[in-house]
C-alpha atoms as a PDB file:
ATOM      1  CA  UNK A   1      95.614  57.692  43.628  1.00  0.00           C
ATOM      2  CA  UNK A   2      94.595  60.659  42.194  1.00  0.00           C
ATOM      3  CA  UNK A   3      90.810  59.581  41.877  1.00  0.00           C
ATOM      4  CA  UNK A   4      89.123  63.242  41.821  1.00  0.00           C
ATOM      5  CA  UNK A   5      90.588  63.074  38.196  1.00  0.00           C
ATOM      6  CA  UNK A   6      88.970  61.812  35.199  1.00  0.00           C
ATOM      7  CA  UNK A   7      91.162  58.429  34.811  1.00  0.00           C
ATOM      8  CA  UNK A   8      91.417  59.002  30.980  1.00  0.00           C
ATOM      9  CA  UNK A   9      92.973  62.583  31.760  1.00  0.00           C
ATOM     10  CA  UNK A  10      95.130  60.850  34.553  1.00  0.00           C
ATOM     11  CA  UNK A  11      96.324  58.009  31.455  1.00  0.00           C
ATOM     12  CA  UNK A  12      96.885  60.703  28.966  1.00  0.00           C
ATOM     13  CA  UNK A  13      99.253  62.657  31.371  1.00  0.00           C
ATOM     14  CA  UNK A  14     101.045  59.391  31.623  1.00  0.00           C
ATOM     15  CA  UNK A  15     101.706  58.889  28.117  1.00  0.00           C
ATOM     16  CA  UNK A  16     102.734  62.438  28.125  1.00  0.00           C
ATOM     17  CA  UNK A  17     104.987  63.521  31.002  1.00  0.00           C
ATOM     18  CA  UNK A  18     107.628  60.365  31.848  1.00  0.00           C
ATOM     19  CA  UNK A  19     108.166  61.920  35.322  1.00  0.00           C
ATOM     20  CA  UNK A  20     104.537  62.401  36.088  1.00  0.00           C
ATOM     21  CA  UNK A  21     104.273  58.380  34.861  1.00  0.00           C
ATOM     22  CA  UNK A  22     107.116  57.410  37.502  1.00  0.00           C
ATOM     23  CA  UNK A  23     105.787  58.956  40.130  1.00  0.00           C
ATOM     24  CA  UNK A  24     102.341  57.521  39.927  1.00  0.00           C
ATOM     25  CA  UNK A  25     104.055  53.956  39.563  1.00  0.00           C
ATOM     26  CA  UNK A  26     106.706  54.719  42.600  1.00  0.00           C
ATOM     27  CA  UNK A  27     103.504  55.250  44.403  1.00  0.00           C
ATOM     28  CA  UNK A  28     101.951  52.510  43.290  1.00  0.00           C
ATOM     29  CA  UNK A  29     104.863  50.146  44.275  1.00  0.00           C
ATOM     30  CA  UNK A  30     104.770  51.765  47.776  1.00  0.00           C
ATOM     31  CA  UNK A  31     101.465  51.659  47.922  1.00  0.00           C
ATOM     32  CA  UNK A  32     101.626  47.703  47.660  1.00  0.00           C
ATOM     33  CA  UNK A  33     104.037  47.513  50.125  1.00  0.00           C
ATOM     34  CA  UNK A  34     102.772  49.470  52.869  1.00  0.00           C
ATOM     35  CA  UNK A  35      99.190  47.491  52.332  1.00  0.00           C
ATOM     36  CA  UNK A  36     101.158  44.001  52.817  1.00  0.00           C
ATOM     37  CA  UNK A  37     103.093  45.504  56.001  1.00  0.00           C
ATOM     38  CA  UNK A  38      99.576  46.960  57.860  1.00  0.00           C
ATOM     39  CA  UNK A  39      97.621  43.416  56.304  1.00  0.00           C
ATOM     40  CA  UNK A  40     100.336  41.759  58.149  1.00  0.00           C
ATOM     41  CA  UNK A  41     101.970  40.181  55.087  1.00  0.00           C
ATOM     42  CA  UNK A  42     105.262  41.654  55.626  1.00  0.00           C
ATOM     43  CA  UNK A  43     107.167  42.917  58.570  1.00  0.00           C
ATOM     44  CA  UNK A  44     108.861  46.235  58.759  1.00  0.00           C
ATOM     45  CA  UNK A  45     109.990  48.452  61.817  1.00  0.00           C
ATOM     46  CA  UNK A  46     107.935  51.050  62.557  1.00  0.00           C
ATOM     47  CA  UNK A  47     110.275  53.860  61.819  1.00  0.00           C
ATOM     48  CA  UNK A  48     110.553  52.248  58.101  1.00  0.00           C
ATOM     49  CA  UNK A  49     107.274  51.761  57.015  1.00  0.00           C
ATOM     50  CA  UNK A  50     106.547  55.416  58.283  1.00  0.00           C
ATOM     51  CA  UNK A  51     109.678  57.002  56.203  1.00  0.00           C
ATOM     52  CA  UNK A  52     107.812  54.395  53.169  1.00  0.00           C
ATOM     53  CA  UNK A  53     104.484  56.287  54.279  1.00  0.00           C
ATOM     54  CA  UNK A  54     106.211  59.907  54.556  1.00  0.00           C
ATOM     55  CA  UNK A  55     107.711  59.229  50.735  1.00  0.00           C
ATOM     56  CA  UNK A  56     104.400  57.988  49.320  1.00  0.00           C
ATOM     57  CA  UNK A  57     102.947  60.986  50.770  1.00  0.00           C
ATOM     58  CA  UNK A  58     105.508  63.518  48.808  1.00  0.00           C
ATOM     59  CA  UNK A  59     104.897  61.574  45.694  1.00  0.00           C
ATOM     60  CA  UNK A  60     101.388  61.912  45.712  1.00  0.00           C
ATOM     61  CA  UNK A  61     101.507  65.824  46.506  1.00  0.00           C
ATOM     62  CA  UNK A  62     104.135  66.173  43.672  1.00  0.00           C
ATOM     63  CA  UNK A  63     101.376  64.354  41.502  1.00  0.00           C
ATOM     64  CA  UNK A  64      98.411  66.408  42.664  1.00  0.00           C
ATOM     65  CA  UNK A  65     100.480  69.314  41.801  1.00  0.00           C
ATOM     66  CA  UNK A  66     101.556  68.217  38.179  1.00  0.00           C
ATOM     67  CA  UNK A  67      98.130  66.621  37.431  1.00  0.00           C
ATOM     68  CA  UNK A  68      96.125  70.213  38.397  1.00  0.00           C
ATOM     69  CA  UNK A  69      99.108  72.009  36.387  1.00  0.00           C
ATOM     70  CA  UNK A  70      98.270  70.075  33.599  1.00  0.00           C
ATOM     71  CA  UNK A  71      94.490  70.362  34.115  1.00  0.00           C
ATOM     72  CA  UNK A  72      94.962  74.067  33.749  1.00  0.00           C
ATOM     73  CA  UNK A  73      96.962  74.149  31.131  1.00  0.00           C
ATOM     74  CA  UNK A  74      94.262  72.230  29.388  1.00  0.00           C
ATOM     75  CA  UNK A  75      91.730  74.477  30.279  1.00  0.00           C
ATOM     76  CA  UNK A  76      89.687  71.476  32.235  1.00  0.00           C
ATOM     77  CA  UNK A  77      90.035  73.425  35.980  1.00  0.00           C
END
């Protein structure tokens, strides 16, 4: 996630923002999960792993928007 951004910029906003750091690891735990349900790992119905997809998808939006926020504010965009 988030790989248009320099990673050091992405690990420094971490460190920084708490909510910006749970949202990239909700994602990330998501992310794992939905990978071992389409790999065929793990079963899930179809209408859950779509509302897992549908989160994932809000968290990373709410990311892209904090990360360019902070980007700007940082005069680096």
């Amino acid at each position: 996630m988030l790989e248009e951004f320099p990673k050091e910029i992405v690990e420094e906003l971490k460190a920084k923002d708490p909510h910006f750091d749970a949202i990239v690891t909700k994602h990330n735990e998501l992310d794992e999960i939905v990978t071992e349900v389409e790999e065929g790992r793990e079963y899930m119905e179809d209408l859950e792993l779509e509302k897992l997809k549908l989160e994932k998808l809000k968290l990373k939006d709410e990311a892209y928007h904090l990360m360019n926020k902070y980007m700007k504010e940082k005069g680096l965009k």
